[in-house]
PDB file of N, CA and C in Angstrom:
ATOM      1  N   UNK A   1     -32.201  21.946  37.634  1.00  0.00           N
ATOM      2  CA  UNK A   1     -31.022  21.693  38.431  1.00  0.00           C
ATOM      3  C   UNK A   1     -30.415  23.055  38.798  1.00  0.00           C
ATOM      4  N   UNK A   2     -30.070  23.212  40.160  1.00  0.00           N
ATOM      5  CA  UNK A   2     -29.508  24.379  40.482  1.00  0.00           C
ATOM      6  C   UNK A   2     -27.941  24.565  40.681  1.00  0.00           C
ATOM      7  N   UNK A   3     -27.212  25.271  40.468  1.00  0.00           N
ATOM      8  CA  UNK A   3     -25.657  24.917  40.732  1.00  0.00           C
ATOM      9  C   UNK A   3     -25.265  25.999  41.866  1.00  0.00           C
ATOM     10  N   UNK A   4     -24.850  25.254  43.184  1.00  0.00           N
ATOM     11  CA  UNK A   4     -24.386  26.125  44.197  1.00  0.00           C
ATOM     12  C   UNK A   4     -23.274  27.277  43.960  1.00  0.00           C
ATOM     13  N   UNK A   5     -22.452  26.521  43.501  1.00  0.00           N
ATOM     14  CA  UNK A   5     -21.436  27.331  43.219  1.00  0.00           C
ATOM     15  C   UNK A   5     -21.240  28.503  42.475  1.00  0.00           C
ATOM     16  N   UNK A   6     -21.950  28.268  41.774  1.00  0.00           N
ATOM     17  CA  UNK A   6     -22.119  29.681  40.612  1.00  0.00           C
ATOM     18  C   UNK A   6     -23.671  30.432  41.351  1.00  0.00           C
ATOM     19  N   UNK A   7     -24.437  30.226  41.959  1.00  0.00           N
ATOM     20  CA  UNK A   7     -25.912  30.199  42.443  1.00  0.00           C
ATOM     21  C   UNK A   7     -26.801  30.632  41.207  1.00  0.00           C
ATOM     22  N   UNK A   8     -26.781  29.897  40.423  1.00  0.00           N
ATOM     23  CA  UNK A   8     -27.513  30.103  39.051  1.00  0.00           C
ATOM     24  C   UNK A   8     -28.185  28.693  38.380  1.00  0.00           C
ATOM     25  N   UNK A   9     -29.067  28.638  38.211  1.00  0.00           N
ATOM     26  CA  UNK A   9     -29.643  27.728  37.583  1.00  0.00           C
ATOM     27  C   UNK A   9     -29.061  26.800  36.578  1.00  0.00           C
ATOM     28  N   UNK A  10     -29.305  25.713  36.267  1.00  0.00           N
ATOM     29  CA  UNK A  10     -28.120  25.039  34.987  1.00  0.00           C
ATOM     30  C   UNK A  10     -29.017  24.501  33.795  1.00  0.00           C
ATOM     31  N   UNK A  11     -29.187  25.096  32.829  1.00  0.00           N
ATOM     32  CA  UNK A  11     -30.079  24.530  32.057  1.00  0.00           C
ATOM     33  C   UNK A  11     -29.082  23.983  30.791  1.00  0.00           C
ATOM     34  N   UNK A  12     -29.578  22.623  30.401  1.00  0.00           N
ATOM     35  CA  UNK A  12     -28.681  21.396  29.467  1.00  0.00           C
ATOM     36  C   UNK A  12     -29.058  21.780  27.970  1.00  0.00           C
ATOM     37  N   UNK A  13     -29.124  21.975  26.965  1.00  0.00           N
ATOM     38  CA  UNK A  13     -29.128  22.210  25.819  1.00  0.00           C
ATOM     39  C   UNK A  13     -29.631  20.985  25.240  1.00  0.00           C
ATOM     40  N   UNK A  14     -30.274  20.926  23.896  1.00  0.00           N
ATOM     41  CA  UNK A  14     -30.700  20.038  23.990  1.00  0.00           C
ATOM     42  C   UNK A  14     -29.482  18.946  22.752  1.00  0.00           C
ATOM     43  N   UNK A  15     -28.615  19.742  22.245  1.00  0.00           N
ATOM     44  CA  UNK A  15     -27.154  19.457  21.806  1.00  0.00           C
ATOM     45  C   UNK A  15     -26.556  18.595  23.262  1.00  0.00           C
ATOM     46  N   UNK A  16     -26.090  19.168  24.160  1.00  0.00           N
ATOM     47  CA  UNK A  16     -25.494  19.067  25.599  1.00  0.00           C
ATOM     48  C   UNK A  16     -26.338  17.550  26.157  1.00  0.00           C
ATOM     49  N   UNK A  17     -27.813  17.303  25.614  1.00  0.00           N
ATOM     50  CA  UNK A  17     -27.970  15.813  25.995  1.00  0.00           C
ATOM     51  C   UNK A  17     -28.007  15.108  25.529  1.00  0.00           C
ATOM     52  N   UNK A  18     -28.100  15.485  24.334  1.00  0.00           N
ATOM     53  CA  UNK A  18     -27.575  14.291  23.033  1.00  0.00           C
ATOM     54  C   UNK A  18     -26.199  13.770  23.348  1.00  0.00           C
ATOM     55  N   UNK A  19     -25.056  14.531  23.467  1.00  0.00           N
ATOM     56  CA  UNK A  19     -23.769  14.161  23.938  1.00  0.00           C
ATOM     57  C   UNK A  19     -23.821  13.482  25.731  1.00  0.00           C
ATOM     58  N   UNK A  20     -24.770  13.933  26.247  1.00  0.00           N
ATOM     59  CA  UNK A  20     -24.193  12.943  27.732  1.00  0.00           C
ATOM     60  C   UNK A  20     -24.650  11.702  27.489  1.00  0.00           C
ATOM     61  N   UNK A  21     -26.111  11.463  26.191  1.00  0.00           N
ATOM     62  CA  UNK A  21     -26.380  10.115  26.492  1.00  0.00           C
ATOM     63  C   UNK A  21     -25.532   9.457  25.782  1.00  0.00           C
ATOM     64  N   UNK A  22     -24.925   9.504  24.099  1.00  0.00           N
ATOM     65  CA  UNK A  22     -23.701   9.398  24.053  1.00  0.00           C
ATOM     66  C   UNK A  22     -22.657   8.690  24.318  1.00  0.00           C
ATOM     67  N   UNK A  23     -22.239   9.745  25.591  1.00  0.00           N
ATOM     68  CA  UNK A  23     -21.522   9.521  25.984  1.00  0.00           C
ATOM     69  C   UNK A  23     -21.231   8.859  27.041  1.00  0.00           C
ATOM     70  N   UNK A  24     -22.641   8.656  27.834  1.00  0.00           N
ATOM     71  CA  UNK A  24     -22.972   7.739  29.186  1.00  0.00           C
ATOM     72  C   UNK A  24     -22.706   8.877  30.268  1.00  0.00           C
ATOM     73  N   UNK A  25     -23.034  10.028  30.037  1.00  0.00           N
ATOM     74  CA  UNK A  25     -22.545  10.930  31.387  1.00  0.00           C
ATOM     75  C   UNK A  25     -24.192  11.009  32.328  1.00  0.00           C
ATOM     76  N   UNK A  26     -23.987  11.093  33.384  1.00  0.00           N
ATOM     77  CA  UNK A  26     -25.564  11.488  33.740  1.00  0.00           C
ATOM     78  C   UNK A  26     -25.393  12.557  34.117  1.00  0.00           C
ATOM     79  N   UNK A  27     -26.885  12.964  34.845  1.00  0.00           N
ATOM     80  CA  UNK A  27     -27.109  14.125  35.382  1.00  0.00           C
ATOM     81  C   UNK A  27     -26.269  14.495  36.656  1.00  0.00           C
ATOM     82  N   UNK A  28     -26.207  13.523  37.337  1.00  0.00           N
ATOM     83  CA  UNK A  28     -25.383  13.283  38.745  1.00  0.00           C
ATOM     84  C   UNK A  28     -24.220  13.728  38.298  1.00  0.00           C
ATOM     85  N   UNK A  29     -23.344  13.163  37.553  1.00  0.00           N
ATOM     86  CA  UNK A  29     -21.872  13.762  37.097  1.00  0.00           C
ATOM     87  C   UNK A  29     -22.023  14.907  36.908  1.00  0.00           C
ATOM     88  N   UNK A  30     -23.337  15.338  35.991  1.00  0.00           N
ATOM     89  CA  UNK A  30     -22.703  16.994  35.158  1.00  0.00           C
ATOM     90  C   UNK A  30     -23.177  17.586  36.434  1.00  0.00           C
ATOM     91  N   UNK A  31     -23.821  17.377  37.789  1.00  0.00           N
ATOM     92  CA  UNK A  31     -24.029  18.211  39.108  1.00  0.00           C
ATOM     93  C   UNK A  31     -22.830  18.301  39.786  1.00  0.00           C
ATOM     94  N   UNK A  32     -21.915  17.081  39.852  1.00  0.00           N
ATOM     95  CA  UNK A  32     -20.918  17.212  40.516  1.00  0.00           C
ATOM     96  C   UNK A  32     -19.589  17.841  39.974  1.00  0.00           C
ATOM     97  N   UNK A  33     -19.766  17.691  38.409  1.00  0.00           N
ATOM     98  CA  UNK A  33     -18.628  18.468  37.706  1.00  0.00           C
ATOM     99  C   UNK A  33     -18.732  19.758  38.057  1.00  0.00           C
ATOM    100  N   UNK A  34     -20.001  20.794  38.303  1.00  0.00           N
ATOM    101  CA  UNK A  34     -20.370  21.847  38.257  1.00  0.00           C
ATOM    102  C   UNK A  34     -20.220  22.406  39.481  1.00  0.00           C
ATOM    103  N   UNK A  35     -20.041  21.694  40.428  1.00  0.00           N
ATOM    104  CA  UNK A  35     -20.076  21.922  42.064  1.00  0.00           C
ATOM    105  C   UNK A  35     -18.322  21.775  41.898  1.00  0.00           C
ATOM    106  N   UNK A  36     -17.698  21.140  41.311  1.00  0.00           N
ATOM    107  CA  UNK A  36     -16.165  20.762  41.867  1.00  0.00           C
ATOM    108  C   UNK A  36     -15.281  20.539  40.895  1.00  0.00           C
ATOM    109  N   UNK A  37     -15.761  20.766  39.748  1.00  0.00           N
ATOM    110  CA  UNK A  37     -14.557  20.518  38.238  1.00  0.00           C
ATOM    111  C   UNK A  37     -13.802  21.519  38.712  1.00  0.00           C
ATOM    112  N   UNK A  38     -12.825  21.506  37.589  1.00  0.00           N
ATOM    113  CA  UNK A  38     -12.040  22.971  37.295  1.00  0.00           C
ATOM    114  C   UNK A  38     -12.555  23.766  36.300  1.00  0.00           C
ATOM    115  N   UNK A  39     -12.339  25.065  36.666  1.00  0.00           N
ATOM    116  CA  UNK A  39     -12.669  25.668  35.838  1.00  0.00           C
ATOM    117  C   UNK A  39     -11.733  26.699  35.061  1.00  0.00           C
ATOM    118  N   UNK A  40     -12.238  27.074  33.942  1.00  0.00           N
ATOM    119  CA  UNK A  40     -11.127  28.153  32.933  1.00  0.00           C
ATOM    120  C   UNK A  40     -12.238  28.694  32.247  1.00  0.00           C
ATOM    121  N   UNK A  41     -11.835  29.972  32.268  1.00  0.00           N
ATOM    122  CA  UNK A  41     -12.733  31.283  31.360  1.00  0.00           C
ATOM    123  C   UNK A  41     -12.258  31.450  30.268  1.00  0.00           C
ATOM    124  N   UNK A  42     -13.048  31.348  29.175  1.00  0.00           N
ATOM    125  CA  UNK A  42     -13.100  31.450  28.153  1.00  0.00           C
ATOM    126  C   UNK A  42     -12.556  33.546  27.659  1.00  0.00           C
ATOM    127  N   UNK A  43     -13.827  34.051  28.743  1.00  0.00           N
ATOM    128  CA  UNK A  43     -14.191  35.189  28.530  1.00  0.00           C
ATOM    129  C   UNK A  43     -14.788  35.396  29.496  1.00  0.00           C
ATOM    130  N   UNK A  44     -15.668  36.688  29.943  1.00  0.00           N
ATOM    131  CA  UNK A  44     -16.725  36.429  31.315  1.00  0.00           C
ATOM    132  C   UNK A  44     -18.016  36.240  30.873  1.00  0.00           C
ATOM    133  N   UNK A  45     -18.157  35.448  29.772  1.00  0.00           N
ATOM    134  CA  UNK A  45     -19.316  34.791  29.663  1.00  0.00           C
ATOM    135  C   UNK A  45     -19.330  33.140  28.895  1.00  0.00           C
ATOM    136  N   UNK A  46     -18.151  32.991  28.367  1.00  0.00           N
ATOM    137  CA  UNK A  46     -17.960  31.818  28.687  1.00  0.00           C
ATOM    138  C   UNK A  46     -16.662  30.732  29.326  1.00  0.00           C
ATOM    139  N   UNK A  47     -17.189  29.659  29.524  1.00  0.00           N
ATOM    140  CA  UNK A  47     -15.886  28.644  30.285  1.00  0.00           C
ATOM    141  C   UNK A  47     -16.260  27.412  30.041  1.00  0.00           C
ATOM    142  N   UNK A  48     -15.438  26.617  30.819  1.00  0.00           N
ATOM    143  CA  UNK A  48     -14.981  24.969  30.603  1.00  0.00           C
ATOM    144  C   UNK A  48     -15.228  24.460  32.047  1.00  0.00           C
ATOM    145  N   UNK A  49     -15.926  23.696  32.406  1.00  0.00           N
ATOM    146  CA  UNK A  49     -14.978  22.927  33.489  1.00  0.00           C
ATOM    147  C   UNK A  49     -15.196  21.536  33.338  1.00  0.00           C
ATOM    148  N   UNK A  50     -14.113  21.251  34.069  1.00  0.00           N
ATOM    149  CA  UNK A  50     -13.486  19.297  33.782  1.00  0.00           C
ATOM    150  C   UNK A  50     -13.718  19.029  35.232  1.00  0.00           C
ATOM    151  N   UNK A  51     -13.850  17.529  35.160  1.00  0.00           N
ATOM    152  CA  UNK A  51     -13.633  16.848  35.845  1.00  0.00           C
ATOM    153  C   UNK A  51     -13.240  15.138  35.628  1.00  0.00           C
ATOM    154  N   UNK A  52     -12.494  14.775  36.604  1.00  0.00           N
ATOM    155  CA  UNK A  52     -11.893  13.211  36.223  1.00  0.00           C
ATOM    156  C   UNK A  52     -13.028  12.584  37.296  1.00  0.00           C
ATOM    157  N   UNK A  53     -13.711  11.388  36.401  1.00  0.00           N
ATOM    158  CA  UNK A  53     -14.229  10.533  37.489  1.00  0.00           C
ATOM    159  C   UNK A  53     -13.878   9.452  37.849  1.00  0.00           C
ATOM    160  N   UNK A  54     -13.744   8.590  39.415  1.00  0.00           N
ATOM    161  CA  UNK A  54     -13.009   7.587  39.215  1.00  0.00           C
ATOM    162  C   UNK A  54     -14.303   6.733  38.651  1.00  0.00           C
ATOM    163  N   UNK A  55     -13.326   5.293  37.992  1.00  0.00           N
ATOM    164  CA  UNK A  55     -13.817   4.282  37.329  1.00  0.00           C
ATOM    165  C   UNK A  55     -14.405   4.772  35.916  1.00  0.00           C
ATOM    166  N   UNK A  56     -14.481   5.862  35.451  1.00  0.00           N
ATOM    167  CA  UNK A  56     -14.519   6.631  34.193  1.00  0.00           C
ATOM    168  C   UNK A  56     -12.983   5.799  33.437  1.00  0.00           C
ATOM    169  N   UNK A  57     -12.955   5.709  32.256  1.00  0.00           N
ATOM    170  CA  UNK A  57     -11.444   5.490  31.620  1.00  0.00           C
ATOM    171  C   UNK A  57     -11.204   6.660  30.472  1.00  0.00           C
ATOM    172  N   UNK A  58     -12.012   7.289  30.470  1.00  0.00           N
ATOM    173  CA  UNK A  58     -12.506   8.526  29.345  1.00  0.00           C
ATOM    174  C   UNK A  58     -11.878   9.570  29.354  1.00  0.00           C
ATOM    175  N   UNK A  59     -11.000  10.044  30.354  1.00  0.00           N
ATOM    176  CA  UNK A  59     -10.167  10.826  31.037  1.00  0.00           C
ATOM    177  C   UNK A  59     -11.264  12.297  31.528  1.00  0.00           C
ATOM    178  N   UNK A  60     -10.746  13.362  31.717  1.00  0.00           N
ATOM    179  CA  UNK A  60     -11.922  14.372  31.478  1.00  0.00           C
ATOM    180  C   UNK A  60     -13.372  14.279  31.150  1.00  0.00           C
ATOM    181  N   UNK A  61     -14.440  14.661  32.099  1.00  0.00           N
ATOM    182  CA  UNK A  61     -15.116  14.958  31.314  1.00  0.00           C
ATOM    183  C   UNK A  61     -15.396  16.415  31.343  1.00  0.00           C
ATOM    184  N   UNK A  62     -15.690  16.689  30.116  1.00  0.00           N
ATOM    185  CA  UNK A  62     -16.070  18.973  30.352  1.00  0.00           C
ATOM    186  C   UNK A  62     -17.068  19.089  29.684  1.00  0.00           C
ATOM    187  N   UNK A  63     -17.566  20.515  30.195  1.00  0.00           N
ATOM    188  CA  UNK A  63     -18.537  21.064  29.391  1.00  0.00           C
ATOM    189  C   UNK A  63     -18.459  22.450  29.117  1.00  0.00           C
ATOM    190  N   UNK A  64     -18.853  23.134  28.673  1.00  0.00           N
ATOM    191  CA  UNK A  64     -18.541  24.036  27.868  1.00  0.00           C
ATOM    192  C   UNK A  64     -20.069  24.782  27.693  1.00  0.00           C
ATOM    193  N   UNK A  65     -19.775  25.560  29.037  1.00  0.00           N
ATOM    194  CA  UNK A  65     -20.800  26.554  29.366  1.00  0.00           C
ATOM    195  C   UNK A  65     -21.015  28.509  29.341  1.00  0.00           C
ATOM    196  N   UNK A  66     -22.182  28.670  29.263  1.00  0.00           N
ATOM    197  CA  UNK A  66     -22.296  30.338  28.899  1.00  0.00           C
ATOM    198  C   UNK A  66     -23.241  30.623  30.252  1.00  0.00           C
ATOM    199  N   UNK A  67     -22.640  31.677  30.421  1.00  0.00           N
ATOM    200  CA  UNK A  67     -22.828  32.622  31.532  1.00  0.00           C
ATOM    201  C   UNK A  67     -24.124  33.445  30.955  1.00  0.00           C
ATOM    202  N   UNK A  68     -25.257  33.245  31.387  1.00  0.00           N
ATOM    203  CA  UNK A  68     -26.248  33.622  31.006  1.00  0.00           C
ATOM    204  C   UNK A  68     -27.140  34.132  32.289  1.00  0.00           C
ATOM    205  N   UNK A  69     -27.918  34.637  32.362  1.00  0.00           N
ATOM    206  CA  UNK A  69     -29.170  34.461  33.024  1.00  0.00           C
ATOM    207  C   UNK A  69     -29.269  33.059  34.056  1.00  0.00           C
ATOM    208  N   UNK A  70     -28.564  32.593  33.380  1.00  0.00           N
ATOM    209  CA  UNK A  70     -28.522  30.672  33.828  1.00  0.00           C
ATOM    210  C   UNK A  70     -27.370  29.991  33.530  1.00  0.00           C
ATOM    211  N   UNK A  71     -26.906  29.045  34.032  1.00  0.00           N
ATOM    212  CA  UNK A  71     -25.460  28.426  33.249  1.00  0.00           C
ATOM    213  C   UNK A  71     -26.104  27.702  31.985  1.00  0.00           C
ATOM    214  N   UNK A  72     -25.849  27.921  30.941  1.00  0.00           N
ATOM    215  CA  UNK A  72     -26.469  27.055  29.661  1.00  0.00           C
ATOM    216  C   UNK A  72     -25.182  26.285  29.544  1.00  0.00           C
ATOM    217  N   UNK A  73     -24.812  24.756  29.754  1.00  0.00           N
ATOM    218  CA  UNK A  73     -24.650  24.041  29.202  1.00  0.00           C
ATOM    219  C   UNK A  73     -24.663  23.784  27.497  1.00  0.00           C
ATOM    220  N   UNK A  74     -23.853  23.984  26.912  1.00  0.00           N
ATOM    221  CA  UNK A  74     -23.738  24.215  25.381  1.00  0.00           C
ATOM    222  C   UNK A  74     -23.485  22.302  25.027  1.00  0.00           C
ATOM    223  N   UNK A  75     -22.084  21.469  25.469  1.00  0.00           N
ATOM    224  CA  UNK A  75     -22.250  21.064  24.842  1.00  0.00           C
ATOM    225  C   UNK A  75     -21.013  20.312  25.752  1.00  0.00           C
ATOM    226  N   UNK A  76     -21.060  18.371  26.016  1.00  0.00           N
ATOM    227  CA  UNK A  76     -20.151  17.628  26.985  1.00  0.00           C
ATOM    228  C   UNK A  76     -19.190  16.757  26.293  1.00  0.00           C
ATOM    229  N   UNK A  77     -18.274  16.756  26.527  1.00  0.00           N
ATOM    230  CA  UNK A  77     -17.006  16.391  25.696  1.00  0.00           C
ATOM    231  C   UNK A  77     -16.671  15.123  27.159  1.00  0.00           C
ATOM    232  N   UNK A  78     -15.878  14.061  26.064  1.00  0.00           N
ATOM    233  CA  UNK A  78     -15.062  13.144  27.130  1.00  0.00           C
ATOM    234  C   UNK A  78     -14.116  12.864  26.228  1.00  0.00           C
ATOM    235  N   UNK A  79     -12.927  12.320  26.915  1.00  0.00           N
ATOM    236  CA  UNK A  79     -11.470  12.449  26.449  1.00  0.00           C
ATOM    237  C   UNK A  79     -10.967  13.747  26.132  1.00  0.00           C
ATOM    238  N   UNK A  80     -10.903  14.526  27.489  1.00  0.00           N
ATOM    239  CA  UNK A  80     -10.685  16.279  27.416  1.00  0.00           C
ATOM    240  C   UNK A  80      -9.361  16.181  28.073  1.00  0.00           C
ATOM    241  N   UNK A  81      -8.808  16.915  27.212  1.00  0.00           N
ATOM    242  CA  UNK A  81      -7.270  17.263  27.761  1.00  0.00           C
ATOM    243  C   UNK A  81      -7.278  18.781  27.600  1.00  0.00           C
ATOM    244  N   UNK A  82      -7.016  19.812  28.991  1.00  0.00           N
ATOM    245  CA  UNK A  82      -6.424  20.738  28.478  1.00  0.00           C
ATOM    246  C   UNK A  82      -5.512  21.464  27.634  1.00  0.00           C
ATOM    247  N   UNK A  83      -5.835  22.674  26.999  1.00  0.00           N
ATOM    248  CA  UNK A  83      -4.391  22.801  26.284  1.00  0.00           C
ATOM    249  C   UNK A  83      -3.421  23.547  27.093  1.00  0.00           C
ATOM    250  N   UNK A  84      -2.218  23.029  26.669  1.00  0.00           N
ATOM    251  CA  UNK A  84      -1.254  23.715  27.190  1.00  0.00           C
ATOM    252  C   UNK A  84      -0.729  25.492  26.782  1.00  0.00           C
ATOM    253  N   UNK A  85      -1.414  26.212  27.898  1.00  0.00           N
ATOM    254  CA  UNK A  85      -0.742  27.538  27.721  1.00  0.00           C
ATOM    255  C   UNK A  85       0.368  27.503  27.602  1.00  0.00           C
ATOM    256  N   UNK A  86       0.688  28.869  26.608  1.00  0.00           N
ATOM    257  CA  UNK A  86       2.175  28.897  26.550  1.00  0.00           C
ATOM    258  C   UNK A  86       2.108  30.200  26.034  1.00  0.00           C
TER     259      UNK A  86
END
């Protein structure tokens, strides 16, 4: 899977698909989260991004990726709430 936005390859972990099946996320979602979530930097090698899907009730879903050679997908969370900076 390739991700436009970043123009880097997206490779899923094999942690990262244990949690989408899980969690019922597919591949289609984690393409479109990656093309259009939000995103927040961790650091400049790693970040988050969310996305809400409709008909989802799960709120968020994110993942929690490293800036590699490739986007590595570490690992997909649902019921994601940002935290509040302060």
């Amino acid at each position: 899977m390739h991700c436009q936005r970043f123009g880097l390859d997206l490779y899923i972990t094999r942690h990262a698909s244990e949690r989408m099946i899980q969690r019922g996320v597919s591949d289609a979602e984690i393409a479109e989260l990656m093309e259009t979530g939000e995103i927040r930097y961790k650091d400049n090698q790693r970040l988050w991004v969310a996305k809400a899907f409709e008909g989802r009730c799960d709120n968020l879903i994110c993942v929690a990726v490293a800036l590699e050679d490739r986007l590595v997908v570490k690992t997909v969370m649902h019921h994601f709430s940002w935290e509040v900076e302060g």
